[in-house]
C-alpha atoms as a PDB file:
ATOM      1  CA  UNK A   1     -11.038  13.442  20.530  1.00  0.00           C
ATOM      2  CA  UNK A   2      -9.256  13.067  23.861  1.00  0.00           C
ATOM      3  CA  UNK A   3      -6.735  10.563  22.197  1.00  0.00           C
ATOM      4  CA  UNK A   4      -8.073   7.954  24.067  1.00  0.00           C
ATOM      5  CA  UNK A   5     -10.654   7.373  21.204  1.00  0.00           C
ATOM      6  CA  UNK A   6     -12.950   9.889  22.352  1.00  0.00           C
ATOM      7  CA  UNK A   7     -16.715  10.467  21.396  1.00  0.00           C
ATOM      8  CA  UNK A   8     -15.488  12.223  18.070  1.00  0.00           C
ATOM      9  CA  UNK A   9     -13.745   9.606  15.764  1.00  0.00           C
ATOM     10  CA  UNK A  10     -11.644  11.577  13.391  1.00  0.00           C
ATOM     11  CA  UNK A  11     -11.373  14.665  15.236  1.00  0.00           C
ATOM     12  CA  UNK A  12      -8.248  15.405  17.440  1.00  0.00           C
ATOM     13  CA  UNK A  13      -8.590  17.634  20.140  1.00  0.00           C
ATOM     14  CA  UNK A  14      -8.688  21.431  19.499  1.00  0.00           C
ATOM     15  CA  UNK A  15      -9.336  20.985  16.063  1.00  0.00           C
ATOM     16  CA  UNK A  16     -13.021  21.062  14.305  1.00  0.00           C
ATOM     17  CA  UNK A  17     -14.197  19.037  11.902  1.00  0.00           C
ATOM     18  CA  UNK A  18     -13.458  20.165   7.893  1.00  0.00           C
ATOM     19  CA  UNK A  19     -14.561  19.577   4.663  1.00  0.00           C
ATOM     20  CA  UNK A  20     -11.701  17.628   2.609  1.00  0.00           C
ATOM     21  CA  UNK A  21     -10.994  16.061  -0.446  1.00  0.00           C
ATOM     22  CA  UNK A  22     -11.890  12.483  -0.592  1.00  0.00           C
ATOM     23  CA  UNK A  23      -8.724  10.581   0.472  1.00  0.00           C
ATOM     24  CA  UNK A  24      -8.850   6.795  -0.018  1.00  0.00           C
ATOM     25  CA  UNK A  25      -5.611   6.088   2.376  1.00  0.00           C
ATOM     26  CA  UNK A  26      -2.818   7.667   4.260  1.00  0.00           C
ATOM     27  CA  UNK A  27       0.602   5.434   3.930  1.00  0.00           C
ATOM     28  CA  UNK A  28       3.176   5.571   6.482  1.00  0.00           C
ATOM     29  CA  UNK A  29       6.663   4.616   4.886  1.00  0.00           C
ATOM     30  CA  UNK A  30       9.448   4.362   7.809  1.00  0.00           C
ATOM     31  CA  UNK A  31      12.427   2.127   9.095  1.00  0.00           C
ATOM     32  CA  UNK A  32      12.210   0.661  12.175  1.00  0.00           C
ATOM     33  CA  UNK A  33      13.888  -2.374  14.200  1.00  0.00           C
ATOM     34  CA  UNK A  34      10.986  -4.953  13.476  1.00  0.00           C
ATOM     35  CA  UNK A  35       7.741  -5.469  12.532  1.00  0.00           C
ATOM     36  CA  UNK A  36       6.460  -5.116  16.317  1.00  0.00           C
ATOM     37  CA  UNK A  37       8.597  -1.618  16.399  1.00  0.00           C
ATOM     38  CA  UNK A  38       6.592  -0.665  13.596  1.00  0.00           C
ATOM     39  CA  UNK A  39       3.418  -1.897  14.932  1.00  0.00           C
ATOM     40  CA  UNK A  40       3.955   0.142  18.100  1.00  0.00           C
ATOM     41  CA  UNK A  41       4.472   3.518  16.460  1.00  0.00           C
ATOM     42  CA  UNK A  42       1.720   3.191  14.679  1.00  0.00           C
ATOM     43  CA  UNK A  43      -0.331   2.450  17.326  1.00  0.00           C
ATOM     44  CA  UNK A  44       0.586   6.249  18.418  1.00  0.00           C
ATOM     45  CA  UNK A  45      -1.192   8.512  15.539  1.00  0.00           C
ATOM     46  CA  UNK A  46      -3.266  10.466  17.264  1.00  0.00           C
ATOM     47  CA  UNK A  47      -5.844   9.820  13.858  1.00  0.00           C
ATOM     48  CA  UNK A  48      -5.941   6.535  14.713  1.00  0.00           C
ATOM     49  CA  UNK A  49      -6.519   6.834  18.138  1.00  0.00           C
ATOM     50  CA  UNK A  50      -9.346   8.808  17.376  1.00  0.00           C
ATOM     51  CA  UNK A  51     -10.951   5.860  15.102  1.00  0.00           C
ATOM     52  CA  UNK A  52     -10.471   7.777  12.105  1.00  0.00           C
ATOM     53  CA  UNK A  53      -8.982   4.877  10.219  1.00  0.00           C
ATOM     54  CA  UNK A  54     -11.485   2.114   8.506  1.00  0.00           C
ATOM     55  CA  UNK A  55      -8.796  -0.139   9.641  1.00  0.00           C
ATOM     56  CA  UNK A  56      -5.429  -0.012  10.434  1.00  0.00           C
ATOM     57  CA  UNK A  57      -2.491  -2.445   9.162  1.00  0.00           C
ATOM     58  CA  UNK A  58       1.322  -2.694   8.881  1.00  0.00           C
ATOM     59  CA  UNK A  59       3.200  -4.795   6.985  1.00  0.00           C
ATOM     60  CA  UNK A  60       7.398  -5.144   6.054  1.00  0.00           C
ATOM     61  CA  UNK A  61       8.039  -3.777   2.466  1.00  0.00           C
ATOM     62  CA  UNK A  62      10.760  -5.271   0.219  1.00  0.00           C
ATOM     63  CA  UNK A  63      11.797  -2.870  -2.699  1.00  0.00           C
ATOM     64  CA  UNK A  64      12.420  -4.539  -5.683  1.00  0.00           C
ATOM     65  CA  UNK A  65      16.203  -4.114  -6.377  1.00  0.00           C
ATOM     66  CA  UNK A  66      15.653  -4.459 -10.742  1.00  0.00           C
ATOM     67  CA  UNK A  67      16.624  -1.093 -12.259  1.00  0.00           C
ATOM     68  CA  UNK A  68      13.514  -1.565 -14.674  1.00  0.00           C
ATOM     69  CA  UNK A  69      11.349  -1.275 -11.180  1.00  0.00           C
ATOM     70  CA  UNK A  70      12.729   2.041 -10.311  1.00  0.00           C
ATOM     71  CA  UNK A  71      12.381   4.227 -13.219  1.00  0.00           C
ATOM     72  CA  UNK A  72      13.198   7.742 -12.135  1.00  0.00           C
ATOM     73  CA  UNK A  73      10.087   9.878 -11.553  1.00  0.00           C
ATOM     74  CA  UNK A  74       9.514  12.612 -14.299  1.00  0.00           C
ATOM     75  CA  UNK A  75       6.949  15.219 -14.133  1.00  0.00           C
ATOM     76  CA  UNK A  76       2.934  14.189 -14.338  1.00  0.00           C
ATOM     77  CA  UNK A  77       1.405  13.003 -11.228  1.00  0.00           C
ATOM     78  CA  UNK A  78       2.756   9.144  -9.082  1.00  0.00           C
ATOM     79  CA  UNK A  79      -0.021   6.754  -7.415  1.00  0.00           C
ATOM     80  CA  UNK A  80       0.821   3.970  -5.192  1.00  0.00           C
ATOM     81  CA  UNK A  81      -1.303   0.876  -5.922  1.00  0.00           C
ATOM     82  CA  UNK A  82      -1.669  -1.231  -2.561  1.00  0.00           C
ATOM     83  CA  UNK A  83      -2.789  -4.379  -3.177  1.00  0.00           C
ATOM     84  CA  UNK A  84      -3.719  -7.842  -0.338  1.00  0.00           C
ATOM     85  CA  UNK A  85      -3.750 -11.112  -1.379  1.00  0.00           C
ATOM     86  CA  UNK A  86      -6.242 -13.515  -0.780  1.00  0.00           C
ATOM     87  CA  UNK A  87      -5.369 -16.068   2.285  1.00  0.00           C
ATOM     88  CA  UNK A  88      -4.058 -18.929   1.272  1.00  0.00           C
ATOM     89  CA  UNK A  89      -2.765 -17.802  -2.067  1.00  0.00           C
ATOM     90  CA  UNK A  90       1.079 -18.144  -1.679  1.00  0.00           C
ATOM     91  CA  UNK A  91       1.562 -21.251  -4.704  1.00  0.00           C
ATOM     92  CA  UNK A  92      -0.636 -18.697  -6.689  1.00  0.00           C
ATOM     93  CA  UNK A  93       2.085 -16.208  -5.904  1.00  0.00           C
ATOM     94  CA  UNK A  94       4.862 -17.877  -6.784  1.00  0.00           C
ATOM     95  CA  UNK A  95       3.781 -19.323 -10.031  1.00  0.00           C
ATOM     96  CA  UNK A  96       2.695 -15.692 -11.317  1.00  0.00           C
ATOM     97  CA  UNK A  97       5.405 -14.177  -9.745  1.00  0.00           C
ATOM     98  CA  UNK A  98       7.775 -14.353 -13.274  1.00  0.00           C
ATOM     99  CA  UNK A  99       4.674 -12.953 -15.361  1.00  0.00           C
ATOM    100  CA  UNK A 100       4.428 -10.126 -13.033  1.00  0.00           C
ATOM    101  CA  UNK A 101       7.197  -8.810 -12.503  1.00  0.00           C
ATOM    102  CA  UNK A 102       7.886  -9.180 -16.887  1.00  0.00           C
ATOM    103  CA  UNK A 103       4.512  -6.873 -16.991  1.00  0.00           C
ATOM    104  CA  UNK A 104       6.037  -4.515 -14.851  1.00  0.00           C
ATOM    105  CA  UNK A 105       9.280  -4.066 -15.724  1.00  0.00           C
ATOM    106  CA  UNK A 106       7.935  -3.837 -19.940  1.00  0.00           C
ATOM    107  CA  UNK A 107       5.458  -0.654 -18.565  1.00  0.00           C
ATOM    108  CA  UNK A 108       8.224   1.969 -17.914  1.00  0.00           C
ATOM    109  CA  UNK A 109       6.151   3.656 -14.995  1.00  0.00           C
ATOM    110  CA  UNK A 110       6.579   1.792 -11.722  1.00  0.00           C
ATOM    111  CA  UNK A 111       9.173   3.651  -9.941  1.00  0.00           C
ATOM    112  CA  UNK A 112       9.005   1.660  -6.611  1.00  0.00           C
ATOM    113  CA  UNK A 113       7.838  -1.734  -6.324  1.00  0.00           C
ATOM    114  CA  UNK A 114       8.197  -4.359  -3.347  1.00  0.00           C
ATOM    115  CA  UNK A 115       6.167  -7.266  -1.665  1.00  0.00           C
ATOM    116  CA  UNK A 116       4.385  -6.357   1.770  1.00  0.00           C
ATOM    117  CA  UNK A 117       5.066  -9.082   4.251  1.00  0.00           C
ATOM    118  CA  UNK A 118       3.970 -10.232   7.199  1.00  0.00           C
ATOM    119  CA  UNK A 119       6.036 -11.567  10.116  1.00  0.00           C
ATOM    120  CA  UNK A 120       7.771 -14.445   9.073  1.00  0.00           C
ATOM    121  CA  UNK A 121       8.237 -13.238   5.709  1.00  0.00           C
ATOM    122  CA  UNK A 122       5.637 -14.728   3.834  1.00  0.00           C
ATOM    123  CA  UNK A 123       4.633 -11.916   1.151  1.00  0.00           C
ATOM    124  CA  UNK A 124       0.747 -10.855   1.663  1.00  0.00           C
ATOM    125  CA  UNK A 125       0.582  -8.246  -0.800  1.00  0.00           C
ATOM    126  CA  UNK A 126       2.014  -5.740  -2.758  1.00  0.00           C
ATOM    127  CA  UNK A 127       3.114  -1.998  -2.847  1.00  0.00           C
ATOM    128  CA  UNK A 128       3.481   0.006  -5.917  1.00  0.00           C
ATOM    129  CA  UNK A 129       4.673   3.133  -6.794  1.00  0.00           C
ATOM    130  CA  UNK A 130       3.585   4.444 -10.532  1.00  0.00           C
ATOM    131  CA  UNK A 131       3.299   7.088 -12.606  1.00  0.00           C
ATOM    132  CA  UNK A 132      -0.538   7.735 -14.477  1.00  0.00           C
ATOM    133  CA  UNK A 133      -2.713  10.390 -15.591  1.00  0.00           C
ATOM    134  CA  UNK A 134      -5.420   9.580 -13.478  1.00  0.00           C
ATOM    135  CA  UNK A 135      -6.662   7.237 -10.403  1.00  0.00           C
ATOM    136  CA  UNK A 136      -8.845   6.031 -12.851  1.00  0.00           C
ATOM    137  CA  UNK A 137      -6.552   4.926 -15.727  1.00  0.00           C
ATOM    138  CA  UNK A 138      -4.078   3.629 -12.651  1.00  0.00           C
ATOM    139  CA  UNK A 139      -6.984   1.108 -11.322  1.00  0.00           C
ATOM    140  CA  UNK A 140      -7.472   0.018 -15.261  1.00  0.00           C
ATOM    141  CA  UNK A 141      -3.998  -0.669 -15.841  1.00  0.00           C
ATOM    142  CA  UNK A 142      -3.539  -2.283 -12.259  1.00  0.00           C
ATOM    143  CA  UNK A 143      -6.207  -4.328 -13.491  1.00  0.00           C
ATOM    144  CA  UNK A 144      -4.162  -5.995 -16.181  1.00  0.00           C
ATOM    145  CA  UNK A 145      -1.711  -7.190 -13.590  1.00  0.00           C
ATOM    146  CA  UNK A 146      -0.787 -10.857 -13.986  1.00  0.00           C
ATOM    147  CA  UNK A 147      -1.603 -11.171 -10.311  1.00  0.00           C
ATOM    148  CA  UNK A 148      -5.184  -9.601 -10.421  1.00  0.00           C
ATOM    149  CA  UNK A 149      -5.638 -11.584 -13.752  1.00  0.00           C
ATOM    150  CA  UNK A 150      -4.989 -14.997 -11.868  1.00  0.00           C
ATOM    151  CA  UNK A 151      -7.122 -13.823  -9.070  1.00  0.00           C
ATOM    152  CA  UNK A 152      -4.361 -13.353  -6.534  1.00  0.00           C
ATOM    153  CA  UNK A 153      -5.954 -10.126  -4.730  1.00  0.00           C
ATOM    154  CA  UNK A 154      -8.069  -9.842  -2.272  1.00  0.00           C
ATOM    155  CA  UNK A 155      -8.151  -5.993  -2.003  1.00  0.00           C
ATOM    156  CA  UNK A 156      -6.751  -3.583  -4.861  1.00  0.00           C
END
């Protein structure tokens, strides 16, 4: 594409189209000023300016500070779990929030954890980091979440 979002969504310019691997996402993880910073340099990959993304978001992420949410990463193979909440789901939130954070501290395998948030603060999700033998097991045990199991997700 010309970066302008071209007639070939998904294919930068100079480069022809490949067979891949299926990839679900791609997650940026990087500090910047503010939420508007962040929104603005992401607003630059050239994959996105293509329309290669489904859809495009950005959101603040506060890492859990526990030492139980930040087991050290062995060998084996680390998902992240991305997860949006429902709208209007914030009491839901805070009343599982304990439960939780209990479950995931008592697995041993997160080894980053943090809210997403949107400007303001107000959490609208959450980000994990986990270990698992498979993207299948991962969704089953992600599954058994306190928050999935109250219905607090939109989008796992």
């Amino acid at each position: 594409c010309d970066g302008e979002g071209g007639s070939r969504p998904g294919v930068l310019a100079g480069m022809e189209p490949q067979a891949l691997p299926y990839v679900e996402a791609h997650l940026h993880l990087f500090r910047a000023d503010s939420l508007s910073d962040a929104a603005a340099w992401a607003s630059t990959d050239p994959f996105a300016a293509c329309g290669g993304y489904g859809k495009q978001s950005v959101h603040e992420w506060g890492m859990a500070e526990a030492a139980e949410l930040r087991v050290p990463r062995g060998g084996g193979t680390a998902f992240l779990v991305h997860c949006l909440d429902r709208d209007g789901a914030s009491e839901l939130r805070t009343e599982t929030r304990p439960r939780h954070l209990d479950w995931l501290k008592a697995s041993g395998r997160v080894h980053l954890a943090g809210p997403l948030r949107e400007g303001g603060g107000q959490p609208v999700g959450t980000l994990l980091l986990v270990s698992g033998d498979s993207a299948e097991e991962v969704r089953a045990w992600a599954g058994e979440d306190p928050y999935a199991a109250a219905g607090l997700f939109s989008e796992v």
